[in-house]
PDB file of N, CA and C in Angstrom:
ATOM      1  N   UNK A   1      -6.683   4.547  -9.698  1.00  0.00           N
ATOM      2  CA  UNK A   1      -5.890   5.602 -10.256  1.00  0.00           C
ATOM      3  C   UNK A   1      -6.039   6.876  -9.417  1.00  0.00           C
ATOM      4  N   UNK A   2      -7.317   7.088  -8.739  1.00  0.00           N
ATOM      5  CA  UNK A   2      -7.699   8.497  -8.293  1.00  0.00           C
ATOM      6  C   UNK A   2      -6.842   8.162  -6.831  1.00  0.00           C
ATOM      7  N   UNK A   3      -6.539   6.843  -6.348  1.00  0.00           N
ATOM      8  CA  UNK A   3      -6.271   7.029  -4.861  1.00  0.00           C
ATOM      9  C   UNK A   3      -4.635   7.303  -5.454  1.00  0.00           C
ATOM     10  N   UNK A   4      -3.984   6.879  -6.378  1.00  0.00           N
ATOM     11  CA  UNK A   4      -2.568   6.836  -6.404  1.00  0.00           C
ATOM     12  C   UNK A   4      -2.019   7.846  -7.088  1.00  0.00           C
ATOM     13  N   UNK A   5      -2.787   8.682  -7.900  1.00  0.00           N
ATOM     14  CA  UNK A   5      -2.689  10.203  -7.701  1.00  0.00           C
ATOM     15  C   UNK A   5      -2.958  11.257  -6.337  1.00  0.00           C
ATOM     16  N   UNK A   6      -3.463  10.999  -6.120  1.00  0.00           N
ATOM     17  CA  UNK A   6      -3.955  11.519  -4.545  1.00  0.00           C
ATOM     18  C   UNK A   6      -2.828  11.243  -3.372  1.00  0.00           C
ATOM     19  N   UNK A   7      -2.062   9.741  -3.390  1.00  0.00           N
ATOM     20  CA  UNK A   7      -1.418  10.192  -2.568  1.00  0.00           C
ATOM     21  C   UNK A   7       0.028  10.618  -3.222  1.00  0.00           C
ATOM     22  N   UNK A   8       0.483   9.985  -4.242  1.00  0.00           N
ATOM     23  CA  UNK A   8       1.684  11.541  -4.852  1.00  0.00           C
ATOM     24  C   UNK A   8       1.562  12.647  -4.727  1.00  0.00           C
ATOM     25  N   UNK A   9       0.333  13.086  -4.796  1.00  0.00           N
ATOM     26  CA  UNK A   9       0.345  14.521  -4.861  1.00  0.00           C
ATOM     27  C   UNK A   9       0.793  15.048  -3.238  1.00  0.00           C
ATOM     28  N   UNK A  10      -0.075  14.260  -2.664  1.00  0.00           N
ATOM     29  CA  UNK A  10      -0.299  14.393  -0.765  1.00  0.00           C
ATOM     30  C   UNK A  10       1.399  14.041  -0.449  1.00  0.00           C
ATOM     31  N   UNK A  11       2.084  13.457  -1.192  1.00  0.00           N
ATOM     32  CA  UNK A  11       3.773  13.055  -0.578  1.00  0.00           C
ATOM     33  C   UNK A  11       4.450  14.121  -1.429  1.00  0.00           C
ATOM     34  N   UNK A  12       3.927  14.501  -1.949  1.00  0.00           N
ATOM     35  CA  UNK A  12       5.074  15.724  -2.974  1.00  0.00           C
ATOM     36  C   UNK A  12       4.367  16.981  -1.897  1.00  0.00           C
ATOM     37  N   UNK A  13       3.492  17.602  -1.997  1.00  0.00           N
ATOM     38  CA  UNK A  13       3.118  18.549  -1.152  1.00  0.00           C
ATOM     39  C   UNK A  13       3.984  18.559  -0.028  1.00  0.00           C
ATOM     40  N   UNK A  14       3.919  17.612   0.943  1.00  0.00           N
ATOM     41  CA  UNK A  14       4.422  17.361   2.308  1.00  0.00           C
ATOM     42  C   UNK A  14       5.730  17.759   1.878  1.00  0.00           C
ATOM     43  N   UNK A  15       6.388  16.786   1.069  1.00  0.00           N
ATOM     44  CA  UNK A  15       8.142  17.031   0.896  1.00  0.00           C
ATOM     45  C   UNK A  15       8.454  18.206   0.516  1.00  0.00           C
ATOM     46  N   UNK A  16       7.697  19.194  -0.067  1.00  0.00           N
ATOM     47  CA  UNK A  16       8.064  20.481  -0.873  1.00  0.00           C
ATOM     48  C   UNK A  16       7.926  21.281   0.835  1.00  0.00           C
ATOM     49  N   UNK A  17       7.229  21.265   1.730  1.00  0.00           N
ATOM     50  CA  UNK A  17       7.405  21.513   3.128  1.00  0.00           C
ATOM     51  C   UNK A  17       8.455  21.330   3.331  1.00  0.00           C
ATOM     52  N   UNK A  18       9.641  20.295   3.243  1.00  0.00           N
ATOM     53  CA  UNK A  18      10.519  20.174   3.878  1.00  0.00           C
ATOM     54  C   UNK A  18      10.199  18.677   5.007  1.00  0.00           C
ATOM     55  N   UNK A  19       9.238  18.206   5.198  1.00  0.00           N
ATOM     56  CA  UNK A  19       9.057  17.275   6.330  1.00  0.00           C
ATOM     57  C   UNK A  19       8.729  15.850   5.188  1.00  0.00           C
ATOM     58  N   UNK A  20       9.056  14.911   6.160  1.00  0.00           N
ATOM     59  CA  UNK A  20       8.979  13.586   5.840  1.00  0.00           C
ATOM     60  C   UNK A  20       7.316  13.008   5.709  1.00  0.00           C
ATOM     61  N   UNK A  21       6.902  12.424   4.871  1.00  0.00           N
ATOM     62  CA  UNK A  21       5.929  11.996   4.957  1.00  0.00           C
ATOM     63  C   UNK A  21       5.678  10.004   5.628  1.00  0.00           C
ATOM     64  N   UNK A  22       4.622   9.860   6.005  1.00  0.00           N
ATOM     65  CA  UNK A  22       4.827   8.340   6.342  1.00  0.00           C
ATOM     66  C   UNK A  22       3.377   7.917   5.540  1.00  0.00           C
ATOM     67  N   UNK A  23       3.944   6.648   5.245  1.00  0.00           N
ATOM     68  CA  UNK A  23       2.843   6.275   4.255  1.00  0.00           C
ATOM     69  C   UNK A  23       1.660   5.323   4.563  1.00  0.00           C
ATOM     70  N   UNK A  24       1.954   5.414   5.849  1.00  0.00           N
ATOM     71  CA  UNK A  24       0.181   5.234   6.741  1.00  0.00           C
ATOM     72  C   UNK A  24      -0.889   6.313   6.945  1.00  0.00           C
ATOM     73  N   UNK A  25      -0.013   7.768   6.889  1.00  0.00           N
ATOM     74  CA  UNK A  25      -0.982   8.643   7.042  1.00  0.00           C
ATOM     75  C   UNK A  25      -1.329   9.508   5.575  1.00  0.00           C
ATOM     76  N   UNK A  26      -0.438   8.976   4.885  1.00  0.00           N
ATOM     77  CA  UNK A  26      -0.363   9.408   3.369  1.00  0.00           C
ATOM     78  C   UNK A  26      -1.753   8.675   2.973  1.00  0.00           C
ATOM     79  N   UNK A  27      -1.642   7.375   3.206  1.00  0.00           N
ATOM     80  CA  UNK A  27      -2.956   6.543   3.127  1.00  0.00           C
ATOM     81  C   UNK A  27      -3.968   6.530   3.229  1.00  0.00           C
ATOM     82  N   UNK A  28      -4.413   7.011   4.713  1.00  0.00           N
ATOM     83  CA  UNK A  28      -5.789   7.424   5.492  1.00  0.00           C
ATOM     84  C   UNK A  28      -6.310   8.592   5.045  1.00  0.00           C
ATOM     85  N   UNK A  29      -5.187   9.942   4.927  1.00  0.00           N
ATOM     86  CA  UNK A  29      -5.995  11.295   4.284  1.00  0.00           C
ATOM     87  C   UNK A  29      -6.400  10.822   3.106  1.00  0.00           C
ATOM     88  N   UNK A  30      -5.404  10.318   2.349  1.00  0.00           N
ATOM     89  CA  UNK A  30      -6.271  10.003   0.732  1.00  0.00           C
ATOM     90  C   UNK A  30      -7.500   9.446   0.673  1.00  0.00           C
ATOM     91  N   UNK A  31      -7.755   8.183   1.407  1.00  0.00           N
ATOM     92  CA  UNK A  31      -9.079   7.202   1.505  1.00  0.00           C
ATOM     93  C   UNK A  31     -10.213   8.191   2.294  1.00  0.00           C
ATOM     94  N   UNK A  32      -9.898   9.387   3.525  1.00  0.00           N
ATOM     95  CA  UNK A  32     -10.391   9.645   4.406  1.00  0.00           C
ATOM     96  C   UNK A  32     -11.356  10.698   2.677  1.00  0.00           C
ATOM     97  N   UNK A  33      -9.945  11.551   1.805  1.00  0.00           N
ATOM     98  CA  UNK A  33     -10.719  12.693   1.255  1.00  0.00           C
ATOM     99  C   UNK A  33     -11.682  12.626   0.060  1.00  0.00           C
ATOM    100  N   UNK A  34     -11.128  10.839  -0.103  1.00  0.00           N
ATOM    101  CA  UNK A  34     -12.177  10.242  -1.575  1.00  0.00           C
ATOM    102  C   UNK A  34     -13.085  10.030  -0.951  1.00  0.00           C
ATOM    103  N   UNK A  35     -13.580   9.594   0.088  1.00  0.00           N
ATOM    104  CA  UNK A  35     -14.739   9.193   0.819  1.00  0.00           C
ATOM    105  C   UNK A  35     -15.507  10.723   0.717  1.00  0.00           C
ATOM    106  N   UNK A  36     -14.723  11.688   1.263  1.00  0.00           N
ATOM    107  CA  UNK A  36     -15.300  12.799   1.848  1.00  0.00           C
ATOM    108  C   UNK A  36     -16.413  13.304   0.429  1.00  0.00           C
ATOM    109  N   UNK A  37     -15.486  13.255  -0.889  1.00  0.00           N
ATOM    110  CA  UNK A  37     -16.419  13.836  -2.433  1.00  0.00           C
ATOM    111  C   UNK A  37     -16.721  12.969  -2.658  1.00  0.00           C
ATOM    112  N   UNK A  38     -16.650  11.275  -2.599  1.00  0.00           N
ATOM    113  CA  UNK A  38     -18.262  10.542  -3.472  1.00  0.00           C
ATOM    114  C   UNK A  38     -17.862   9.140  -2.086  1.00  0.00           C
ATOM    115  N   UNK A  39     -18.880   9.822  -1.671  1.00  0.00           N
ATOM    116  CA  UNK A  39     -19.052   8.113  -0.201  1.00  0.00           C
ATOM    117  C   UNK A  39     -19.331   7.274  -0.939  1.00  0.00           C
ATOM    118  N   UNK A  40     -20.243   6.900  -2.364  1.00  0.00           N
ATOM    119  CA  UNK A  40     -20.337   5.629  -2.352  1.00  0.00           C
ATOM    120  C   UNK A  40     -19.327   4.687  -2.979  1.00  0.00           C
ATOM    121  N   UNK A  41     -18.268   5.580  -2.955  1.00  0.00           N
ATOM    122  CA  UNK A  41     -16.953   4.228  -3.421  1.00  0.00           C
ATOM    123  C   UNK A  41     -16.324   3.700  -2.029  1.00  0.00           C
ATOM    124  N   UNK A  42     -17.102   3.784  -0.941  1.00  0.00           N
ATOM    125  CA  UNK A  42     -16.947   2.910   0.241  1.00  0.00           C
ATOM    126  C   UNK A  42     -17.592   1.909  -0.069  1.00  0.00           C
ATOM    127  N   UNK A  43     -18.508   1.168  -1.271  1.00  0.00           N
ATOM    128  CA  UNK A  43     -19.307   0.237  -1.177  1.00  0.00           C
ATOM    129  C   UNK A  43     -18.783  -0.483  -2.883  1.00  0.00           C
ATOM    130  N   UNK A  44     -17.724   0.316  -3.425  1.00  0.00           N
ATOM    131  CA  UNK A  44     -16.958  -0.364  -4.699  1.00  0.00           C
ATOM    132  C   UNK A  44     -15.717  -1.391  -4.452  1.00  0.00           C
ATOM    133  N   UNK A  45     -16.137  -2.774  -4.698  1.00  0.00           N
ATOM    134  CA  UNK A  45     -15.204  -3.226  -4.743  1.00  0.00           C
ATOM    135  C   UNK A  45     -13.657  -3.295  -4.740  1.00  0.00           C
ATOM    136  N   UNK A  46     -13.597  -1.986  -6.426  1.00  0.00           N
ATOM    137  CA  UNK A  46     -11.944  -1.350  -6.493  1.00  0.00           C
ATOM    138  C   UNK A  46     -11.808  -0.840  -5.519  1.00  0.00           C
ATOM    139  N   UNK A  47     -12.438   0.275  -4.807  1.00  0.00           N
ATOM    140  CA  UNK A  47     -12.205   1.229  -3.845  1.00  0.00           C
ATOM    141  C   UNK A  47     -11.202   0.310  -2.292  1.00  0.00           C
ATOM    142  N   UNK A  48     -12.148  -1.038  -2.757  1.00  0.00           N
ATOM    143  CA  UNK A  48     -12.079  -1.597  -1.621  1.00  0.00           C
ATOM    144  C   UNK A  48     -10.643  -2.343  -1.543  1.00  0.00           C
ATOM    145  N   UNK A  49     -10.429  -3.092  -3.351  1.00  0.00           N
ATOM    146  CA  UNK A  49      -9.136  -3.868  -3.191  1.00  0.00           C
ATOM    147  C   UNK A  49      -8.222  -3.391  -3.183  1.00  0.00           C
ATOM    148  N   UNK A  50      -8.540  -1.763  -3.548  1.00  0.00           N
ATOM    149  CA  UNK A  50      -7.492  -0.904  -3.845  1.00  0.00           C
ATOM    150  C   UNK A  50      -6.715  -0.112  -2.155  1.00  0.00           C
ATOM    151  N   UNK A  51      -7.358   0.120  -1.619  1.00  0.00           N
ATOM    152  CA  UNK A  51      -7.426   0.215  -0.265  1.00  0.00           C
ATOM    153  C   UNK A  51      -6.628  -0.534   0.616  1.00  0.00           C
ATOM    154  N   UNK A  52      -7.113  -1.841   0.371  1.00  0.00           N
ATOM    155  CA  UNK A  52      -6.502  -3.368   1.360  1.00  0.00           C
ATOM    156  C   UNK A  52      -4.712  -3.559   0.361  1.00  0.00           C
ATOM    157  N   UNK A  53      -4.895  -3.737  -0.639  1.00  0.00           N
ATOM    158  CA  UNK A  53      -3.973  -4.053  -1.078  1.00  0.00           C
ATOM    159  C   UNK A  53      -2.880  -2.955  -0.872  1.00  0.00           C
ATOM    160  N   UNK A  54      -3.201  -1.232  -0.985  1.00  0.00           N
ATOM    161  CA  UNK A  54      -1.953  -0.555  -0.727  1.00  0.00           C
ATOM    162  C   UNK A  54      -1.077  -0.569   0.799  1.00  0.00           C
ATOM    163  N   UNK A  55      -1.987  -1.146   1.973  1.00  0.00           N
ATOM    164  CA  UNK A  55      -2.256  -1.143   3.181  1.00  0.00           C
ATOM    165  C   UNK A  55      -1.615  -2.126   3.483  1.00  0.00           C
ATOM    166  N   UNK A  56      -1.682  -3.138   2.649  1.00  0.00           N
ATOM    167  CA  UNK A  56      -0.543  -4.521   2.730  1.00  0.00           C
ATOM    168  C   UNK A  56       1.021  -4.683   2.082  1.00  0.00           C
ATOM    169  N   UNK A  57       1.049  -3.827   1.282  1.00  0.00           N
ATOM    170  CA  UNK A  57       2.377  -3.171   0.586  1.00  0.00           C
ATOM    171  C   UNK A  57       3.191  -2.301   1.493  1.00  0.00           C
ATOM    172  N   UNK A  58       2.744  -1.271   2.339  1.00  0.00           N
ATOM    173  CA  UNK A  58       2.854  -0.626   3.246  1.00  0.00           C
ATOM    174  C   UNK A  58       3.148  -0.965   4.169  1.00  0.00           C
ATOM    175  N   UNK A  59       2.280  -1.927   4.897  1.00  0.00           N
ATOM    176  CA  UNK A  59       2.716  -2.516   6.762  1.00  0.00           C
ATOM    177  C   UNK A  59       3.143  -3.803   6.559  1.00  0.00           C
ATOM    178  N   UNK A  60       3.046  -4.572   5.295  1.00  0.00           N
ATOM    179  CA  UNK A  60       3.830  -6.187   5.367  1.00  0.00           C
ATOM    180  C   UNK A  60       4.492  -6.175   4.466  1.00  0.00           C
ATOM    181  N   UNK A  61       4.411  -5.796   3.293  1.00  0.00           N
ATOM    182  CA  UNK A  61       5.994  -5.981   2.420  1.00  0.00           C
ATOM    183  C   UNK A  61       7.046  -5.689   3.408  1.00  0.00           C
ATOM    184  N   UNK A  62       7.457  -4.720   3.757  1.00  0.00           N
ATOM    185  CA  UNK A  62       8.743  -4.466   3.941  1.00  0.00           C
ATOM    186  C   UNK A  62       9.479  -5.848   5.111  1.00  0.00           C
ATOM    187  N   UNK A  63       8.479  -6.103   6.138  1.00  0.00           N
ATOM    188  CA  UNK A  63       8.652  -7.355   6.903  1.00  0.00           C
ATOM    189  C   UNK A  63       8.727  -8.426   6.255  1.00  0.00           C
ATOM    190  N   UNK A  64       7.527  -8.753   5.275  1.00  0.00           N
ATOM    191  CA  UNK A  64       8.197 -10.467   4.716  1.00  0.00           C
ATOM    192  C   UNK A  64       9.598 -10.304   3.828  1.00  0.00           C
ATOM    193  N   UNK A  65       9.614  -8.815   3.285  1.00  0.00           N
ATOM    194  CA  UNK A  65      10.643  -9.110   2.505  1.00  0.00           C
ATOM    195  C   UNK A  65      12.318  -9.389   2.762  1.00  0.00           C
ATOM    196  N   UNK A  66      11.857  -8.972   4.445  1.00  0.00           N
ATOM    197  CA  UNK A  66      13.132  -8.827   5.125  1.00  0.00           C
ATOM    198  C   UNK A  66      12.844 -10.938   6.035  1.00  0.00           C
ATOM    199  N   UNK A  67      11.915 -11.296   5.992  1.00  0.00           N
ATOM    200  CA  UNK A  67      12.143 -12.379   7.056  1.00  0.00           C
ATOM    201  C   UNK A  67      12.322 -13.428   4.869  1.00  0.00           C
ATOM    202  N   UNK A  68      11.636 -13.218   4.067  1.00  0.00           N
ATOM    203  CA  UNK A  68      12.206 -14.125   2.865  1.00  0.00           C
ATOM    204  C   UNK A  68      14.093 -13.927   2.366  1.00  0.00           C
ATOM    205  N   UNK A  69      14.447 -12.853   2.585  1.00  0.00           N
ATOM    206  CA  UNK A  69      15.865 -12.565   2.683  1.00  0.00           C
ATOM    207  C   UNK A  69      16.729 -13.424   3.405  1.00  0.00           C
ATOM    208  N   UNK A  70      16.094 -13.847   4.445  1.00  0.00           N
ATOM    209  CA  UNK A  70      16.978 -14.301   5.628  1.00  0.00           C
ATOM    210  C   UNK A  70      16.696 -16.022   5.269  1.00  0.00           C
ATOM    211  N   UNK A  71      15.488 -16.308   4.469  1.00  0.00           N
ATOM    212  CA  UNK A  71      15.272 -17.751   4.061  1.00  0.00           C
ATOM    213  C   UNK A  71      16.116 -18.282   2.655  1.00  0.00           C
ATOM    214  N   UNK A  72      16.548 -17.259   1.760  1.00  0.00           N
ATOM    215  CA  UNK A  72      17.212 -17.681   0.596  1.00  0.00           C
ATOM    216  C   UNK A  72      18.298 -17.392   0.696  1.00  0.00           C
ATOM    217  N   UNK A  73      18.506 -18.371  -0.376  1.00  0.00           N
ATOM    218  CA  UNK A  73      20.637 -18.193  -0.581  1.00  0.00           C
ATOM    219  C   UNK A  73      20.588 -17.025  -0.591  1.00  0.00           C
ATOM    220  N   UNK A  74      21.962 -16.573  -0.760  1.00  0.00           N
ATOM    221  CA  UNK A  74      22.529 -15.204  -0.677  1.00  0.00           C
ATOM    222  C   UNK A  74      21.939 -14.699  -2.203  1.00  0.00           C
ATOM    223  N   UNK A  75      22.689 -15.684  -2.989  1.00  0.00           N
ATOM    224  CA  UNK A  75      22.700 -14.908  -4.857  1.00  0.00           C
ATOM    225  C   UNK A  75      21.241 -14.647  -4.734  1.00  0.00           C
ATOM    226  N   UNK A  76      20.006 -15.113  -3.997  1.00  0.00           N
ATOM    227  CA  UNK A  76      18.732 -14.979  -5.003  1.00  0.00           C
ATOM    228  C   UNK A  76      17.942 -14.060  -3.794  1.00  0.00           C
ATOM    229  N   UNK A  77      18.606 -13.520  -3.001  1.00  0.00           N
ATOM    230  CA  UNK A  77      18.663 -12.502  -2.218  1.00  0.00           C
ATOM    231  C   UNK A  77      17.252 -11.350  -2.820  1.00  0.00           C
ATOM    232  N   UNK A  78      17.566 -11.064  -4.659  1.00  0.00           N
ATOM    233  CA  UNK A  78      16.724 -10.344  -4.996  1.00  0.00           C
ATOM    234  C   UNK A  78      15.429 -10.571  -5.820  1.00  0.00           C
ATOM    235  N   UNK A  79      15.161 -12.187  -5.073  1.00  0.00           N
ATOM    236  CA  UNK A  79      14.053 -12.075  -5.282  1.00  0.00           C
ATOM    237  C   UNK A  79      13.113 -12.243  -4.234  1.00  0.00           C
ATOM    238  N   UNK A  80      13.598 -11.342  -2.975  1.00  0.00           N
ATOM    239  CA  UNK A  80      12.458 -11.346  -1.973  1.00  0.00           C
ATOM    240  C   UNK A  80      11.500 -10.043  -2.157  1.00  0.00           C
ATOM    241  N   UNK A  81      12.118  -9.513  -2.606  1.00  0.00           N
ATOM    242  CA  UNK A  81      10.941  -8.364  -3.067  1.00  0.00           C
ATOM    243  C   UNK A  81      10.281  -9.324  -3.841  1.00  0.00           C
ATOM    244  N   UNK A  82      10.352  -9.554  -5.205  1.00  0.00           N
ATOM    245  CA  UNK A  82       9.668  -9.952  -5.971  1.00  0.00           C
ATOM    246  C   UNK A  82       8.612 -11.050  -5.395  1.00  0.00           C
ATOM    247  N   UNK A  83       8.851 -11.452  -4.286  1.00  0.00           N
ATOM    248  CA  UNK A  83       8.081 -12.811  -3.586  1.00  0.00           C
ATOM    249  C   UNK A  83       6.599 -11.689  -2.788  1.00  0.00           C
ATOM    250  N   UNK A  84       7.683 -11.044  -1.846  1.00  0.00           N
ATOM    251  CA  UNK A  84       7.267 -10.414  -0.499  1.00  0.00           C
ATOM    252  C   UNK A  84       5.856  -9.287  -1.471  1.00  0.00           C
ATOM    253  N   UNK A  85       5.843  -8.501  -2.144  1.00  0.00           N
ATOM    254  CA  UNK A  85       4.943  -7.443  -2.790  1.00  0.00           C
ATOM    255  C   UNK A  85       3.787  -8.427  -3.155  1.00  0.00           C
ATOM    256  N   UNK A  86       3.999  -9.015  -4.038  1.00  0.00           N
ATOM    257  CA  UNK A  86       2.678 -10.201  -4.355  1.00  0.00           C
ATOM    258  C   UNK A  86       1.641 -10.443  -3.319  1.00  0.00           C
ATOM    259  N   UNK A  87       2.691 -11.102  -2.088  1.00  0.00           N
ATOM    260  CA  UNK A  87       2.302 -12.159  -1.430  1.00  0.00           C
ATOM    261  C   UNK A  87       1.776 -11.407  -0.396  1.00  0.00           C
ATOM    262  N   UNK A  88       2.191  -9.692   0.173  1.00  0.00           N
ATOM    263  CA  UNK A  88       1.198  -8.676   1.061  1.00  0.00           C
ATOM    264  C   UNK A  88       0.180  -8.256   0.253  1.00  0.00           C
ATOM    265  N   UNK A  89       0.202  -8.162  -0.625  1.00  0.00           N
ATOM    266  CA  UNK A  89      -1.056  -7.754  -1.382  1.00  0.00           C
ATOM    267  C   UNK A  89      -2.628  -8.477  -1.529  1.00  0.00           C
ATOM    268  N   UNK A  90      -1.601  -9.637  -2.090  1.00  0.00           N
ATOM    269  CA  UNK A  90      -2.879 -10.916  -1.713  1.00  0.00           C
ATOM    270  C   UNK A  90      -3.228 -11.576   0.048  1.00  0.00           C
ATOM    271  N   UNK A  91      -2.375 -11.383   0.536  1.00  0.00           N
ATOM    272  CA  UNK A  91      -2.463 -11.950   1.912  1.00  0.00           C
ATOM    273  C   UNK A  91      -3.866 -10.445   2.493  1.00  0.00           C
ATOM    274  N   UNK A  92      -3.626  -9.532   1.744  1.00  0.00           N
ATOM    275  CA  UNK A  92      -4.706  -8.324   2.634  1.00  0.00           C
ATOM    276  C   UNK A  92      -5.537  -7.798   1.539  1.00  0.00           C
ATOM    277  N   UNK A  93      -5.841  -8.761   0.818  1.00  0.00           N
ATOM    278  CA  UNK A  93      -7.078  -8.716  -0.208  1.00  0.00           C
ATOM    279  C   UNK A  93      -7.980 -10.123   0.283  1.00  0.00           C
ATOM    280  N   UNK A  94      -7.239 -10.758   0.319  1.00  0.00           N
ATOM    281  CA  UNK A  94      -7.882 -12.293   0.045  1.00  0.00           C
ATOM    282  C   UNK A  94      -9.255 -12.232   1.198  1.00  0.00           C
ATOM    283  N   UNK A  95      -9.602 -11.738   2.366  1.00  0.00           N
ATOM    284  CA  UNK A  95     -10.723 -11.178   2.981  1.00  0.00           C
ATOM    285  C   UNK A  95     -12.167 -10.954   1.691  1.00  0.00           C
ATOM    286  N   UNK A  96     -11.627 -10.000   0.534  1.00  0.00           N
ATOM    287  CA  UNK A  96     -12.210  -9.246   0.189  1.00  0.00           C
ATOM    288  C   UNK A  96     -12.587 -10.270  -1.298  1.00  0.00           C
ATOM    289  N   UNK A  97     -11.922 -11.625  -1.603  1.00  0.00           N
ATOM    290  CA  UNK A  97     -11.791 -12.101  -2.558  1.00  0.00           C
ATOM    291  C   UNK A  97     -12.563 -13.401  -1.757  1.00  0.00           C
ATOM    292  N   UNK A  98     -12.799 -13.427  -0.789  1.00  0.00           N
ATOM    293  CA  UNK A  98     -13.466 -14.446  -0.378  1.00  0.00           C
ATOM    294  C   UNK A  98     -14.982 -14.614  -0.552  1.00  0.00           C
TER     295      UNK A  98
END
């Protein structure tokens, strides 16, 4: 909850600037500034799945959801999101679930 408040706040700030935010670096300040007030949620599990999993939503959803698009009929078109979000999440946890 504390990282996904943290980075709304960090993407609303930026946009009230006027500039675009990207949500790799939206990512890193947040993880970089929870670390900074209590280091030992570098050694919490959540900290950890919570971390991997937004990181896989971010740099591989948008790719599988675009290469599962191109594998289904047209009509069911909308359920490559619904495939693709799951399946980056767990694909960049499963390290951490092992």
């Amino acid at each position: 909850m504390v990282r996904a408040v943290l980075m709304g706040s960090t993407t609303l700030l930026i946009r009230q600037t006027g500039e675009r935010s990207r949500a790799v670096g939206v990512l890193t300040f947040t993880l970089i500034v929870m670390l900074a007030i209590h280091p030992a949620w570098a050694r919490s599990i959540g900290f950890q799945f919570s971390a991997a999993a937004t990181a896989g939503l971010i740099l591989s959803a948008p790719a599988l959801e675009h290469r599962i698009n191109h594998l289904l009929p047209k009509r069911l078109n909308g359920l490559a999101a619904a495939i693709s979000i799951p399946l980056a999440a767990l694909t960049w946890t499963l390290p951490l679930q092992l």
